[in-house]
C-alpha atoms as a PDB file:
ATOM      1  CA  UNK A   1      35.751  29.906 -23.471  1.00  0.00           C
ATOM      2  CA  UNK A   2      39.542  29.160 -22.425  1.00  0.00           C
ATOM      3  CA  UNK A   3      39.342  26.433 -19.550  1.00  0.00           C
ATOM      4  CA  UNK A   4      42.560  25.467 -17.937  1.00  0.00           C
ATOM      5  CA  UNK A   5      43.284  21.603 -18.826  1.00  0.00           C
ATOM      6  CA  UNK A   6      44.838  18.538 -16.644  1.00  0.00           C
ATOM      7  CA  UNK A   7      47.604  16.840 -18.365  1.00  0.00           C
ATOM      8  CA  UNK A   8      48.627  13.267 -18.092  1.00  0.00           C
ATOM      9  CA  UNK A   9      51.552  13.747 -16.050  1.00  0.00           C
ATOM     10  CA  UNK A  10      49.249  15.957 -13.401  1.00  0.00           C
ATOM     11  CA  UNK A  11      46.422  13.252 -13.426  1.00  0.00           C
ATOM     12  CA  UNK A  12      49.274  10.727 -12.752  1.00  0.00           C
ATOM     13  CA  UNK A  13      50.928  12.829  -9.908  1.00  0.00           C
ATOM     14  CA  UNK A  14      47.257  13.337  -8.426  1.00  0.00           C
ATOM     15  CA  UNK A  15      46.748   9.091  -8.679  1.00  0.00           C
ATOM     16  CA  UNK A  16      50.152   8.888  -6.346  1.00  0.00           C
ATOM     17  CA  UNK A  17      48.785  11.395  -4.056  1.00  0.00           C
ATOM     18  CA  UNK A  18      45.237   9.206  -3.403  1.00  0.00           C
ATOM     19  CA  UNK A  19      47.027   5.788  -3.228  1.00  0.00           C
ATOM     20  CA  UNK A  20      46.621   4.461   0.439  1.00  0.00           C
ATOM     21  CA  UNK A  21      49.561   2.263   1.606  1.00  0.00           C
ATOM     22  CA  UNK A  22      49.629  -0.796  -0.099  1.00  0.00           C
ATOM     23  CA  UNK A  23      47.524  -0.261  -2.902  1.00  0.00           C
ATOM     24  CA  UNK A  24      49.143  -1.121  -6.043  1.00  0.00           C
ATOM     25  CA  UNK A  25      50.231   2.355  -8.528  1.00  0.00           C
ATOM     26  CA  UNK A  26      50.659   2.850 -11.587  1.00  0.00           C
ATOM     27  CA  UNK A  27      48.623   2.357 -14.794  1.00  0.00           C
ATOM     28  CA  UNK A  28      46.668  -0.624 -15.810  1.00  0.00           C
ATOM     29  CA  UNK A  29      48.920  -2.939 -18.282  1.00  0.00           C
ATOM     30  CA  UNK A  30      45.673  -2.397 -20.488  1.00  0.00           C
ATOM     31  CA  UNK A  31      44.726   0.677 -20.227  1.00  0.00           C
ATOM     32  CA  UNK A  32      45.759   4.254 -21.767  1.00  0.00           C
ATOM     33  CA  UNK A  33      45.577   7.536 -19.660  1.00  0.00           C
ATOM     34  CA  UNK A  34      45.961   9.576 -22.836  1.00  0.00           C
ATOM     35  CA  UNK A  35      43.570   7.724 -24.676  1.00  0.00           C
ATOM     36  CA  UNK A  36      40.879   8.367 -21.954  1.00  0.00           C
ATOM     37  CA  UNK A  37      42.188  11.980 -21.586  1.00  0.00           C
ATOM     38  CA  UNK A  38      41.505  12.020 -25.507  1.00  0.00           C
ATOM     39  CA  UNK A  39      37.986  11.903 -24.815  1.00  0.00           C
ATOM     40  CA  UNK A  40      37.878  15.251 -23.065  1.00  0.00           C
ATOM     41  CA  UNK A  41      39.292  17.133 -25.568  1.00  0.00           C
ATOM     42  CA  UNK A  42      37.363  15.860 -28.181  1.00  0.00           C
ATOM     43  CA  UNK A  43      34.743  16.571 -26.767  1.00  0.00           C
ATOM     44  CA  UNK A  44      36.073  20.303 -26.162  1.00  0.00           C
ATOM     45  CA  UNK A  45      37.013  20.121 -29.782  1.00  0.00           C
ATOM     46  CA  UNK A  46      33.577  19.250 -30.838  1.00  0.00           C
ATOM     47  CA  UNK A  47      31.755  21.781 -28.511  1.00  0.00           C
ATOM     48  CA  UNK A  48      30.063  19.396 -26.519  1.00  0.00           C
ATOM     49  CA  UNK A  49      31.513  20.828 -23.266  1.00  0.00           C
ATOM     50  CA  UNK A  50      29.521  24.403 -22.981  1.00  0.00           C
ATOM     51  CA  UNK A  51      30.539  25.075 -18.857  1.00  0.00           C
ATOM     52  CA  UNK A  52      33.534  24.453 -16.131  1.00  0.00           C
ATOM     53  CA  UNK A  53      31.112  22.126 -14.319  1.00  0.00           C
ATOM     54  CA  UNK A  54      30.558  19.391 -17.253  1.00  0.00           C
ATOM     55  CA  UNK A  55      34.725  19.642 -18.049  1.00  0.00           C
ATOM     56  CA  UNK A  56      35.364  18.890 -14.929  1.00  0.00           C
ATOM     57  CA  UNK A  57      32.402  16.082 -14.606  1.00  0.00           C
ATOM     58  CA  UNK A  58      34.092  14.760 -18.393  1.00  0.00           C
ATOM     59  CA  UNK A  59      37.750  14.504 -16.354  1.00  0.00           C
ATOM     60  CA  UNK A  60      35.881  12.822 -13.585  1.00  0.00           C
ATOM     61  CA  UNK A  61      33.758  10.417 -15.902  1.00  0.00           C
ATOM     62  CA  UNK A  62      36.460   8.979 -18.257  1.00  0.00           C
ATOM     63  CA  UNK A  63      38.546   8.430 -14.680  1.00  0.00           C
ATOM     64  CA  UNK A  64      36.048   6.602 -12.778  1.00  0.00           C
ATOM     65  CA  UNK A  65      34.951   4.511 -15.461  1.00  0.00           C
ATOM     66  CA  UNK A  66      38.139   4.024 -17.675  1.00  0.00           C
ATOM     67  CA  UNK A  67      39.808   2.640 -14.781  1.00  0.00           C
ATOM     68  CA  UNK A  68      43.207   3.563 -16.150  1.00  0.00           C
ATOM     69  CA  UNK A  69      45.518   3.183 -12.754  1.00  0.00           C
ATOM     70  CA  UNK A  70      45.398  -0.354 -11.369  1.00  0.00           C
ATOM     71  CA  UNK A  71      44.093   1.165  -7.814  1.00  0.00           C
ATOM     72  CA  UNK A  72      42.283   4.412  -6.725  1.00  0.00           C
ATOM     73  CA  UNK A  73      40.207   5.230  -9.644  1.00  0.00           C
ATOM     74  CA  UNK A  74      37.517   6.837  -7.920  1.00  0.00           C
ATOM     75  CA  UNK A  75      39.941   8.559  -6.028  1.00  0.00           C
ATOM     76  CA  UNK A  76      41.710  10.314  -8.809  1.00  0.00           C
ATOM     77  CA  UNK A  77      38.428  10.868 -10.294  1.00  0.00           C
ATOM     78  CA  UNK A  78      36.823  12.736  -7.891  1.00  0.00           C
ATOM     79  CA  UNK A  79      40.677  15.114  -6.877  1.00  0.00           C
ATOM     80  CA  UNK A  80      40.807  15.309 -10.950  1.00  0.00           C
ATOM     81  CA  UNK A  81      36.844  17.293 -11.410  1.00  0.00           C
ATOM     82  CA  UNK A  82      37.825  19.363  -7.819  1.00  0.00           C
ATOM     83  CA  UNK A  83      41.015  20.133  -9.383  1.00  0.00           C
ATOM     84  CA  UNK A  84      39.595  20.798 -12.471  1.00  0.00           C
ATOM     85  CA  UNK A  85      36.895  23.404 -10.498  1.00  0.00           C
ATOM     86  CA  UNK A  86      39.488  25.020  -8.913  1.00  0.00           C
ATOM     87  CA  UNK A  87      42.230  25.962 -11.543  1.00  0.00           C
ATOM     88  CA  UNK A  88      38.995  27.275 -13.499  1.00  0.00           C
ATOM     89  CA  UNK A  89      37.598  29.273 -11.143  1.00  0.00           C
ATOM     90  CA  UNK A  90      34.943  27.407  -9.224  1.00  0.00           C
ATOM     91  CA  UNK A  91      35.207  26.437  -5.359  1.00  0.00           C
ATOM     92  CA  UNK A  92      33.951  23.483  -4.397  1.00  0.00           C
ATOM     93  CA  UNK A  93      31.414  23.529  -1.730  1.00  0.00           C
ATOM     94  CA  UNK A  94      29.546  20.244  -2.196  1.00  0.00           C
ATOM     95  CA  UNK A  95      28.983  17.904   0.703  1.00  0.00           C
ATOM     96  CA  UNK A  96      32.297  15.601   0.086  1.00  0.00           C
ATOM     97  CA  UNK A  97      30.792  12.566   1.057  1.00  0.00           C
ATOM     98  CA  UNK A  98      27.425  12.748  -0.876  1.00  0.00           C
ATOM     99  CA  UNK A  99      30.065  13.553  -3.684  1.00  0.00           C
ATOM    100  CA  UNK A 100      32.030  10.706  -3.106  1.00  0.00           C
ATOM    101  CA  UNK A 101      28.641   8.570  -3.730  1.00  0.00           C
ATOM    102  CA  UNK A 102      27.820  10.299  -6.929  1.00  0.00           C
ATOM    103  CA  UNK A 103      31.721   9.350  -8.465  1.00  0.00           C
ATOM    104  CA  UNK A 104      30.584   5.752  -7.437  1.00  0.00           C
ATOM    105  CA  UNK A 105      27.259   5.923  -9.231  1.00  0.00           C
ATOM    106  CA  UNK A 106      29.590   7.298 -11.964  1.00  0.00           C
ATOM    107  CA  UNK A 107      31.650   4.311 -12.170  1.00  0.00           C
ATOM    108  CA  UNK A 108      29.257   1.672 -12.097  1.00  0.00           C
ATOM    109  CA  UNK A 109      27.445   3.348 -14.967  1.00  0.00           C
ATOM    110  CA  UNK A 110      24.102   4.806 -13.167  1.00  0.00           C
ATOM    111  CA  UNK A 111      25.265   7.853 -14.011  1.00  0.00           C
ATOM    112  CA  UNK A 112      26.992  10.037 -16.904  1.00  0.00           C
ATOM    113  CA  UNK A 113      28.994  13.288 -17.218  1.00  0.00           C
ATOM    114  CA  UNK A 114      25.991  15.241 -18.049  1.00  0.00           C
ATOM    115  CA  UNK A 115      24.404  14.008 -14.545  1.00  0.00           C
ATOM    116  CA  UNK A 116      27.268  14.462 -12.756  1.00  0.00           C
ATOM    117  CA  UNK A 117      27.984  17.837 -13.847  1.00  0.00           C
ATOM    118  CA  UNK A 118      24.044  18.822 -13.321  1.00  0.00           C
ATOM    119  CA  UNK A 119      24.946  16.960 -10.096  1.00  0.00           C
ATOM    120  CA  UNK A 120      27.556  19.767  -9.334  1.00  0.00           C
ATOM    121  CA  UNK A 121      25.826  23.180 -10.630  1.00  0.00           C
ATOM    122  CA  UNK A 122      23.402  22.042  -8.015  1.00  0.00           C
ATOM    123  CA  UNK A 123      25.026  21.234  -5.263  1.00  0.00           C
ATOM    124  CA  UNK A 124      28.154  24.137  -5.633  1.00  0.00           C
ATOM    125  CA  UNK A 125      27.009  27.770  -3.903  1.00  0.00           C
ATOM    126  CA  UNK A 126      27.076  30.640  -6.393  1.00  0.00           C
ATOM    127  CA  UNK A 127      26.618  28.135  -9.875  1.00  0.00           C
END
């Protein structure tokens, strides 16, 4: 299957969008966006992504936990996997604060892509 793909430059554009005022943008001096976007297409490449709902929970893991952008990781992660839902066909329906909960679990490791995206099929009407 074709899936429609974030770039850097959108996943950038979507971390300016979720800054509040005052919290600092940009990406970590350390840290590589494209590197951490690497991960999701290799795993595409390798054909360990097999559905829309574990892309979009890759996008969302490698955000949360990469913590690429000096503030708003979460953030971005969680409007990177509904972004990546909704350019591939998939609205998202899920409760958006139980959500917002799961992209924390995500980040602090109790919780992987493949749990997030069996997180999502269950919780999205119609998957």
């Amino acid at each position: 299957m074709t899936y429609v793909l974030l770039s850097a430059e959108e996943i950038e554009y979507l971390h300016e969008q979720v800054l509040y005022e005052g919290e600092l943008a940009g990406l970590a001096g350390d840290k590589s966006l494209v590197s951490a976007l690497a991960r999701v297409e290799n795993r595409l490449t390798y054909g360990l992504i097999n559905d829309v709902y574990e892309l979009a929970a890759t996008y969302a893991t490698v955000l949360a936990v990469g913590h690429v952008f000096n503030d708003g990781n979460k953030r971005t992660a969680f409007t990177a996997m509904n972004i990546c839902l909704v350019l591939n066909g998939i609205d998202p329906t899920f409760d958006v604060i139980e959500a917002a909960d799961v992209i924390i679990e995500v980040a602090q490791g109790k919780r992987d892509e493949q749990d997030l995206a069996a997180w999502l099929r269950s919780h999205i009407i119609g998957a």
